[in-house]
N, C-alpha and C. Protein backbone atom coordinates (compact mmCIF):
# COMPACT_ATOMS: atom_id res chain seq x y z
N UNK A 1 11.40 168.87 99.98
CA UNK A 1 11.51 167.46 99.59
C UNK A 1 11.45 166.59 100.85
N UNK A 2 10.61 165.41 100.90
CA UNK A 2 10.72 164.54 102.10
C UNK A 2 11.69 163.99 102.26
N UNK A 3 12.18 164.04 103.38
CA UNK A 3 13.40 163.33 103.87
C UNK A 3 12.83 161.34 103.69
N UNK A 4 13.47 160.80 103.19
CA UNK A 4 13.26 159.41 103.38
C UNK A 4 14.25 158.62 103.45
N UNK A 5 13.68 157.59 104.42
CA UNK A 5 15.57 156.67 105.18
C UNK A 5 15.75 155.79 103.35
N UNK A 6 16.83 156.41 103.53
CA UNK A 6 18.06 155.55 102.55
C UNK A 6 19.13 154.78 103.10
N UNK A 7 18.72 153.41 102.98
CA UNK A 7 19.91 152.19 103.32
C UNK A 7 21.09 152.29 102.37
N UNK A 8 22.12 152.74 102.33
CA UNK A 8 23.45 152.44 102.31
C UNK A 8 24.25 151.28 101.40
N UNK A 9 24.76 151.75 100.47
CA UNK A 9 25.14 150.40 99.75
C UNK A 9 25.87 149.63 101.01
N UNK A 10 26.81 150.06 102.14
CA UNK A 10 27.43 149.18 102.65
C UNK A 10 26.64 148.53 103.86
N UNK A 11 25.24 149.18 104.18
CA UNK A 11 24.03 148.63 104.92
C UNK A 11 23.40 147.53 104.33
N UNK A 12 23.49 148.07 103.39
CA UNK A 12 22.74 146.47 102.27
C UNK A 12 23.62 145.79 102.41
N UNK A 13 24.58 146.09 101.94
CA UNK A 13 25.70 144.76 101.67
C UNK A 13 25.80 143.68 103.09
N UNK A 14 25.83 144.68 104.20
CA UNK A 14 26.07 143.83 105.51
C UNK A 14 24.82 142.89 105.89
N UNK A 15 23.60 143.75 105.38
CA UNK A 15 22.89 143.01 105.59
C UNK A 15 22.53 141.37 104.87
N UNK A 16 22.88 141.74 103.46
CA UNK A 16 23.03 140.19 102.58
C UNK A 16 24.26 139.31 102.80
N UNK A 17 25.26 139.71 103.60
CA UNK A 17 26.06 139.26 104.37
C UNK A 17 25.80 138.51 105.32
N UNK A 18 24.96 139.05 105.90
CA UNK A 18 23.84 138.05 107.16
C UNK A 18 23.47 137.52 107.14
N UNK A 19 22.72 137.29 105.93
CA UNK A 19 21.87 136.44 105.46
C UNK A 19 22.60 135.05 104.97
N UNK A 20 23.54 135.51 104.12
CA UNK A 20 24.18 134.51 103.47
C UNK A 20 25.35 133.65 104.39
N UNK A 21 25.79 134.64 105.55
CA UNK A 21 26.29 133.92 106.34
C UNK A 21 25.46 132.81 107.40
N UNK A 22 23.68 132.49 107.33
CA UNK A 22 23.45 131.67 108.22
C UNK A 22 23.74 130.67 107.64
N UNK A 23 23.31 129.66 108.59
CA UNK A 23 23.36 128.05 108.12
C UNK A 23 22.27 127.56 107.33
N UNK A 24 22.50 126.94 106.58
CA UNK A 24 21.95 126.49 105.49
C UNK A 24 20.77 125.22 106.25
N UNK A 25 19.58 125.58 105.77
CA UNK A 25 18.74 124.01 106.28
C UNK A 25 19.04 123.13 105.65
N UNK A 26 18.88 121.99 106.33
CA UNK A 26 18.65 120.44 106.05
C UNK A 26 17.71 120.59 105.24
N UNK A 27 18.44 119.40 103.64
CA UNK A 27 17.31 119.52 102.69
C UNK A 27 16.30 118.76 103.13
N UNK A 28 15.08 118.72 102.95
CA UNK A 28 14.16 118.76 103.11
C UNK A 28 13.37 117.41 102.47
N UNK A 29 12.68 116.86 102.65
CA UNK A 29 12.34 115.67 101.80
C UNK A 29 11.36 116.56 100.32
N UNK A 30 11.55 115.46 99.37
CA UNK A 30 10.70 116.20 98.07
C UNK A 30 9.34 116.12 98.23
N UNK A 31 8.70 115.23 99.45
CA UNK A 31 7.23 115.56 99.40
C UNK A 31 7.08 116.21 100.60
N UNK A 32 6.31 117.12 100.43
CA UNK A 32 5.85 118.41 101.42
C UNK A 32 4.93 118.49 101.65
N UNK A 33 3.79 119.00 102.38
CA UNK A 33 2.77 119.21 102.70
C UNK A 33 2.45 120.70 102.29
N UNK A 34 1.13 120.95 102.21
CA UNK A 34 0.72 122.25 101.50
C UNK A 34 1.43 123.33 102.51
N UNK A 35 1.30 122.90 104.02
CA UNK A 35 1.58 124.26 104.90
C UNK A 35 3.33 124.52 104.55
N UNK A 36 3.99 123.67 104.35
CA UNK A 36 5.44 124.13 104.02
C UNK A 36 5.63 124.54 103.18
N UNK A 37 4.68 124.46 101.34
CA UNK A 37 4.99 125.14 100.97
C UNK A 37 4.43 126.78 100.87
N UNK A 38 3.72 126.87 101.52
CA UNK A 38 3.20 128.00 101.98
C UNK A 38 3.67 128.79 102.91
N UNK A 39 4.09 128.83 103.95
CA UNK A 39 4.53 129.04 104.97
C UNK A 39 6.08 129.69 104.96
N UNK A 40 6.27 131.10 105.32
CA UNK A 40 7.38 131.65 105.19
C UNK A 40 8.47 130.91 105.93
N UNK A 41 7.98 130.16 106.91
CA UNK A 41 8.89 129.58 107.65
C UNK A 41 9.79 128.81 106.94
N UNK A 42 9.39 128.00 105.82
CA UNK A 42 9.47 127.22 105.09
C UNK A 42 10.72 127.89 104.18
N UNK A 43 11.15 128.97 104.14
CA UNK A 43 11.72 129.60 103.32
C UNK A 43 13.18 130.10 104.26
N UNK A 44 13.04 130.18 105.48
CA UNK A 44 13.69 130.88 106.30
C UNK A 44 14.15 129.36 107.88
């Protein structure tokens, strides 16, 4: 059987921990331009 990496319920967890612990962006105005909403940046 192949060995394959398995993340950890408490690997996950820390990791959505991370996540949820950054700072939140500044909302954003409601009109956007196509590249923001496209753009992963845009999300992150």
């Amino acid at each position: 059987m192949a060995r394959t990496k398995v993340i950890s319920i408490t690997e996950a967890a820390k990791v959505v921990a991370d996540v949820l612990a950054l700072p939140l962006p500044e909302p954003k105005p409601t009109r956007q331009t196509r590249e923001d909403k496209h753009s992963a940046s845009a999300w992150f």
